[in-house]
C-alpha atoms as a PDB file:
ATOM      1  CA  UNK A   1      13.904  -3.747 -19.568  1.00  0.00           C
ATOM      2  CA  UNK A   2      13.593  -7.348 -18.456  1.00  0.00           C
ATOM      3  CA  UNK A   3      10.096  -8.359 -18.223  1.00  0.00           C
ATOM      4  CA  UNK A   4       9.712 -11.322 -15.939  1.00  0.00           C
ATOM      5  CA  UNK A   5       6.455 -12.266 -16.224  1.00  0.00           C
ATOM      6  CA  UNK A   6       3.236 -11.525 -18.524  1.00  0.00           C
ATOM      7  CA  UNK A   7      -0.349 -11.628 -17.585  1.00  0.00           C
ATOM      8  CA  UNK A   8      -3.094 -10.908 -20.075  1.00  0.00           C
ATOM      9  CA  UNK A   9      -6.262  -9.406 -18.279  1.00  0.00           C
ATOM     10  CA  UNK A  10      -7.798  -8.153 -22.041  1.00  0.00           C
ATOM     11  CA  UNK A  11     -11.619  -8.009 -21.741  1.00  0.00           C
ATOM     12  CA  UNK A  12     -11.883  -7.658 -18.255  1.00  0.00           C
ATOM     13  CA  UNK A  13     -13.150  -4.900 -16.420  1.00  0.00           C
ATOM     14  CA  UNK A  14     -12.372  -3.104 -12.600  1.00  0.00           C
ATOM     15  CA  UNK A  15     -11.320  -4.237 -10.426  1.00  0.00           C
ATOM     16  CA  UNK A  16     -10.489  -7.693 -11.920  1.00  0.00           C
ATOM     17  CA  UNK A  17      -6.959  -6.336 -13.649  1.00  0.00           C
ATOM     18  CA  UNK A  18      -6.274  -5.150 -10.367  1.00  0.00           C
ATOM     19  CA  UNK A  19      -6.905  -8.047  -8.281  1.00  0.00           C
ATOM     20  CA  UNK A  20      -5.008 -10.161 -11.021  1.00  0.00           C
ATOM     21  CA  UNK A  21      -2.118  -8.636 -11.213  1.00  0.00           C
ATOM     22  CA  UNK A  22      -1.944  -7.980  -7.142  1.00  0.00           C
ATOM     23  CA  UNK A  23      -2.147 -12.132  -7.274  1.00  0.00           C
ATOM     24  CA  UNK A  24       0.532 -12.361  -9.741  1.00  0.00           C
ATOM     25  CA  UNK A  25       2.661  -9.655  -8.061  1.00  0.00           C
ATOM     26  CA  UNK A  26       2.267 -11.591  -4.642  1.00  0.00           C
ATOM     27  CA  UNK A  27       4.095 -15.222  -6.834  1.00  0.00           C
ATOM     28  CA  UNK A  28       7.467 -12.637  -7.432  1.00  0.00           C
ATOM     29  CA  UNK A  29      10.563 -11.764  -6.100  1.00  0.00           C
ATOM     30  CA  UNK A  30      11.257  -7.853  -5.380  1.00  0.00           C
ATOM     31  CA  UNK A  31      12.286  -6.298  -8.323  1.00  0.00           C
ATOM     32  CA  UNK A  32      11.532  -8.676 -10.741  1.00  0.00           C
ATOM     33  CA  UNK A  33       8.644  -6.999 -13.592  1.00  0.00           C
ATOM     34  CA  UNK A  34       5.587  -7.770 -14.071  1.00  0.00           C
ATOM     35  CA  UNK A  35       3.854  -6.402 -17.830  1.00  0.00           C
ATOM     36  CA  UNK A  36       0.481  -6.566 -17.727  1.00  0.00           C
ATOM     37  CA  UNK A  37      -2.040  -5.777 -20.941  1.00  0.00           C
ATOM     38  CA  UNK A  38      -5.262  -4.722 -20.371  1.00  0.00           C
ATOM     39  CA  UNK A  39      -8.221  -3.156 -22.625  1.00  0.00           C
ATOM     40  CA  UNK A  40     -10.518  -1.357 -19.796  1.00  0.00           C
ATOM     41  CA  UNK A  41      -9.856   1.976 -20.136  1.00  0.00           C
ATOM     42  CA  UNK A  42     -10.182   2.736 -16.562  1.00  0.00           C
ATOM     43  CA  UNK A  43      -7.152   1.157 -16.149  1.00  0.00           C
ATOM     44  CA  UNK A  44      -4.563   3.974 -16.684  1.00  0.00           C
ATOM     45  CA  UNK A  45      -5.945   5.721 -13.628  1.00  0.00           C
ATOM     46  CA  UNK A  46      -6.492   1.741 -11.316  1.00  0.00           C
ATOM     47  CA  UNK A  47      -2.811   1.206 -12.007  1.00  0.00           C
ATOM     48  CA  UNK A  48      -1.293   4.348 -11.326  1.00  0.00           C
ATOM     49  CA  UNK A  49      -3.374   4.413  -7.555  1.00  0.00           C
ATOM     50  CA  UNK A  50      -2.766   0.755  -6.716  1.00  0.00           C
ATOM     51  CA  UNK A  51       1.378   1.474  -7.400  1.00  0.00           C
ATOM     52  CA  UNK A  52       0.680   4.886  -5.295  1.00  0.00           C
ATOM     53  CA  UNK A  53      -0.914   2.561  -2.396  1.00  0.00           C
ATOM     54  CA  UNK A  54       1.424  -0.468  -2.719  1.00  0.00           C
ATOM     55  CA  UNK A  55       4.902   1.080  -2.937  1.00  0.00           C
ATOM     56  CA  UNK A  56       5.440  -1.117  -6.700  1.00  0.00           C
ATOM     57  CA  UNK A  57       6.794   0.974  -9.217  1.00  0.00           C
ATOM     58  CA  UNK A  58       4.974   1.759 -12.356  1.00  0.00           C
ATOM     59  CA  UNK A  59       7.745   1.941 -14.816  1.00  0.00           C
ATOM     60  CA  UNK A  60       6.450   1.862 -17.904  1.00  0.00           C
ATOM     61  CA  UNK A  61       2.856   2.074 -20.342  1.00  0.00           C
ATOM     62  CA  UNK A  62       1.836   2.484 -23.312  1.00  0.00           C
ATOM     63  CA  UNK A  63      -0.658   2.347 -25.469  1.00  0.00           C
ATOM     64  CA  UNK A  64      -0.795  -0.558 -28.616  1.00  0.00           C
ATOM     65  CA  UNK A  65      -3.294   0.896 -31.249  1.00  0.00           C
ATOM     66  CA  UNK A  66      -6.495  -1.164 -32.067  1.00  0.00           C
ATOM     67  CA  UNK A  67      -9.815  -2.120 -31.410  1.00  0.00           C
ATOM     68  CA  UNK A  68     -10.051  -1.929 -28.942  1.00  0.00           C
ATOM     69  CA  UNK A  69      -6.560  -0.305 -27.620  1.00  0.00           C
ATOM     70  CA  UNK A  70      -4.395  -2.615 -25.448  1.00  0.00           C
ATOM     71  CA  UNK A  71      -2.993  -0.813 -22.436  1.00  0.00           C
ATOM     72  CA  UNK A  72       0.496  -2.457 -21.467  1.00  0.00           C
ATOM     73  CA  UNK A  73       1.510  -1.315 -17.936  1.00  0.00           C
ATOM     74  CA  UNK A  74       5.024  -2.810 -16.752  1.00  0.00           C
ATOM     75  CA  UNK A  75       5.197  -2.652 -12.500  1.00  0.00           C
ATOM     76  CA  UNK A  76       8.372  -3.593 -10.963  1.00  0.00           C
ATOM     77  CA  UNK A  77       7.490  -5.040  -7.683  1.00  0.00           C
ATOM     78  CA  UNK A  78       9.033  -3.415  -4.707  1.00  0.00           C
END
């Protein structure tokens, strides 16, 4: 998969991942990806509603090992 653009929201906490990458998904073109790597753990569950609301895809995360883990989310946006 073709990541378009990064953003790196480590060390903040909800709703600022959120709000970033809802800025960042507003700069792109539909269907281009956007990966974004965050470390608040409420995250996983923020992502997968704001896609829900939004109509973006959520097409990818995982989980990097570390402390503290690094949630990577990749949204395509719609």
């Amino acid at each position: 998969m073709d990541i378009d653009r990064d953003l790196d929201v480590k060390g903040l906490n909800c709703p600022l991942p959120i709000l970033r990458a809802k800025k960042a998904l507003a700069e792109m073109e539909s269907g281009q990806v956007l990966r974004v790597k965050a470390t608040d753990p409420k995250s996983a569950g923020d992502f997968e509603a704001f896609c829900r609301q939004t109509g973006h895809q959520l097409v990818d995360q995982q989980t990097e090992e570390g402390s503290p883990a690094v949630l990577v989310f990749s949204i395509r946006r719609k």
